[in-house]
C-alpha atoms as a PDB file:
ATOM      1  CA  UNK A   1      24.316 121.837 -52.620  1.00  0.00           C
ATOM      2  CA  UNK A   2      22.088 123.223 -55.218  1.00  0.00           C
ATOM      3  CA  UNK A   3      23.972 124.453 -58.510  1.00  0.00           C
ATOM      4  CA  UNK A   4      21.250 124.625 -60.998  1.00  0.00           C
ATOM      5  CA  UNK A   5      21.221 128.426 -62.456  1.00  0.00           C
ATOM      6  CA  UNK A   6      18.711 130.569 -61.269  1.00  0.00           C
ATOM      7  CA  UNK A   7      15.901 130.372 -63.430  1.00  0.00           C
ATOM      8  CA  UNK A   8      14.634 133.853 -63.349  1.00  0.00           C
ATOM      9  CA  UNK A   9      18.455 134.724 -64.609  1.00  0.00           C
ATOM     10  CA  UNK A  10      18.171 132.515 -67.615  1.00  0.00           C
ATOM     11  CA  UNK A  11      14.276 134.206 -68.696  1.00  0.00           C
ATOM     12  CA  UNK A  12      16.310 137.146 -68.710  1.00  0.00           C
ATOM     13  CA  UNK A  13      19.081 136.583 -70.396  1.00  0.00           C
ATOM     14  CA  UNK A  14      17.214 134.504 -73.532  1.00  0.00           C
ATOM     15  CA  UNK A  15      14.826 137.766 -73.685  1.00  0.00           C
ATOM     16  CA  UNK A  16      17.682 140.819 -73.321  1.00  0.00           C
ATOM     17  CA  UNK A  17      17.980 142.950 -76.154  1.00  0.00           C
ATOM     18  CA  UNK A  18      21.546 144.739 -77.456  1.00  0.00           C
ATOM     19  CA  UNK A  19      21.053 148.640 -76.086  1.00  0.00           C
ATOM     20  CA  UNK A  20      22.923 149.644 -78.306  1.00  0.00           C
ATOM     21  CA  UNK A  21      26.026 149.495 -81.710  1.00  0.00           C
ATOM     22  CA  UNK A  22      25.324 147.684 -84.827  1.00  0.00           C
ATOM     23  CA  UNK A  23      23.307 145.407 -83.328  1.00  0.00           C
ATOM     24  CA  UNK A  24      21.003 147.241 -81.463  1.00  0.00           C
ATOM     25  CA  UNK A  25      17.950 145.601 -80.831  1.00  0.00           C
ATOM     26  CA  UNK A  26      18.706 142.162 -81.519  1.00  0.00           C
ATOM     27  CA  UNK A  27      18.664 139.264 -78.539  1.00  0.00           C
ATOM     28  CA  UNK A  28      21.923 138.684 -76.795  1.00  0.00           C
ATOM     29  CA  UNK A  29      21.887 135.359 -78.464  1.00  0.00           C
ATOM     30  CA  UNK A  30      22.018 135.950 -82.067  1.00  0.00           C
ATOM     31  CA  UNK A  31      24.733 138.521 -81.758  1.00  0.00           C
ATOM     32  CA  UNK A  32      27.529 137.129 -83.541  1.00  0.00           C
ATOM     33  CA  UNK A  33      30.210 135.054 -81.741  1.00  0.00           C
ATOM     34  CA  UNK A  34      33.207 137.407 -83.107  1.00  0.00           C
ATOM     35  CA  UNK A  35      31.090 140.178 -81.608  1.00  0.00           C
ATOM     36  CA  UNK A  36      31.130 139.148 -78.407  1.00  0.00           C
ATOM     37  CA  UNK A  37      35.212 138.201 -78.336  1.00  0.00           C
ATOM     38  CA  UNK A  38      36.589 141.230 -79.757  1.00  0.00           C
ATOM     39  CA  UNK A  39      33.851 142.709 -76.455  1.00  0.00           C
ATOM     40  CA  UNK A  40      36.121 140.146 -74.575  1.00  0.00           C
ATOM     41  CA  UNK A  41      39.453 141.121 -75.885  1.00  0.00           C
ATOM     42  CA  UNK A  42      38.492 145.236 -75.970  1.00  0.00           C
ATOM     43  CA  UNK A  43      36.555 144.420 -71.815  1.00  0.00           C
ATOM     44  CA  UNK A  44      33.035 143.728 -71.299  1.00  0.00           C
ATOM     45  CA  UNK A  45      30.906 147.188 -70.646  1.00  0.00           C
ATOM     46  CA  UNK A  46      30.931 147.014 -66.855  1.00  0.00           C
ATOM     47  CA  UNK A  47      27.402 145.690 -64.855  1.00  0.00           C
ATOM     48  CA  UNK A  48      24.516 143.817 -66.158  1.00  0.00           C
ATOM     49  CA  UNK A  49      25.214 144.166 -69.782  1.00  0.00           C
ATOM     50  CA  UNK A  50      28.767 143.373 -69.379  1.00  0.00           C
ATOM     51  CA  UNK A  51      27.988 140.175 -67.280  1.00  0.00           C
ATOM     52  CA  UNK A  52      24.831 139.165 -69.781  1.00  0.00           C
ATOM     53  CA  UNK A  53      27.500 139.439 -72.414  1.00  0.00           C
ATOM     54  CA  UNK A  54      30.189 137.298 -70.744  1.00  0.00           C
ATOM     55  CA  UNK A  55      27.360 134.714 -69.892  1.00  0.00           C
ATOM     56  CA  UNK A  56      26.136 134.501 -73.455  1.00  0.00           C
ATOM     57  CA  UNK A  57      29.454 134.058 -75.015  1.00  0.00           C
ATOM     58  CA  UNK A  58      30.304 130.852 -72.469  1.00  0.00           C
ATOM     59  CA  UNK A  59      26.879 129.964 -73.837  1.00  0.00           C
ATOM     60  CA  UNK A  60      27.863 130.115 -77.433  1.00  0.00           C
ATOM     61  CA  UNK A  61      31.375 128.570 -76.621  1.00  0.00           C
ATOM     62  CA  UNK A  62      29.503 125.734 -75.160  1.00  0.00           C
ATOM     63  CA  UNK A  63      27.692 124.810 -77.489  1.00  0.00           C
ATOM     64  CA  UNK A  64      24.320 125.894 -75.629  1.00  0.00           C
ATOM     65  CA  UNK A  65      22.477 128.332 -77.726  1.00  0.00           C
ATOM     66  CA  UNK A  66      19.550 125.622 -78.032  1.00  0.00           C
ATOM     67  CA  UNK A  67      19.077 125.869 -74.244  1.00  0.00           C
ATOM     68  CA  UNK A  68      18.264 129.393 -74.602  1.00  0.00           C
ATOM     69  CA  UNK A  69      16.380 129.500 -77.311  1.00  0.00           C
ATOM     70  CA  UNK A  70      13.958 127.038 -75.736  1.00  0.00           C
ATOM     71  CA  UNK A  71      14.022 129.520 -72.923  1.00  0.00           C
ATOM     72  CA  UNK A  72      12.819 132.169 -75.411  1.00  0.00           C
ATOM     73  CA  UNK A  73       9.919 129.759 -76.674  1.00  0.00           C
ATOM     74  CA  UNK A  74       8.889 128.461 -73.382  1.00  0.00           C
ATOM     75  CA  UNK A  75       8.542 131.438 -71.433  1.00  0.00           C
ATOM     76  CA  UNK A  76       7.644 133.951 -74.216  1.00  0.00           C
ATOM     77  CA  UNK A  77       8.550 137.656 -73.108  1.00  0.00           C
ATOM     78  CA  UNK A  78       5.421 139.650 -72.139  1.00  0.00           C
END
């Protein structure tokens, strides 16, 4: 059984941007960890963004922001 995350999935994630709020613009992964629970506690926008934004904040909770910000430096965004 293969459970290694789909690497295509994790390129995109370390290079999507914030569409839109106060911190428009900025990579999913710098957005601030009390950002992304009161998105939690308030409901995650619904489709990609929402999931992205789920997927970050396990991330974060984790302790894995280094993983993606290798990502980010090892497959630069074009």
């Amino acid at each position: 059984m293969d459970i290694s995350p789909d690497k295509q999935k994790l390129i995109e994630l370390a290079h999507y941007r914030m569409p839109f709020g106060k911190f428009k613009g900025r990579y999913l992964v710098d957005l601030p960890e009390a950002y992304l629970i009161w998105f939690r506690q308030k409901g995650f926008p619904d489709g990609k963004l929402g999931n992205l934004l789920e997927s970050i904040l396990e991330i974060k909770i984790n302790g894995l922001e280094p993983l993606i910000r290798k990502i980010q430096k090892d497959f630069p965004h074009h």
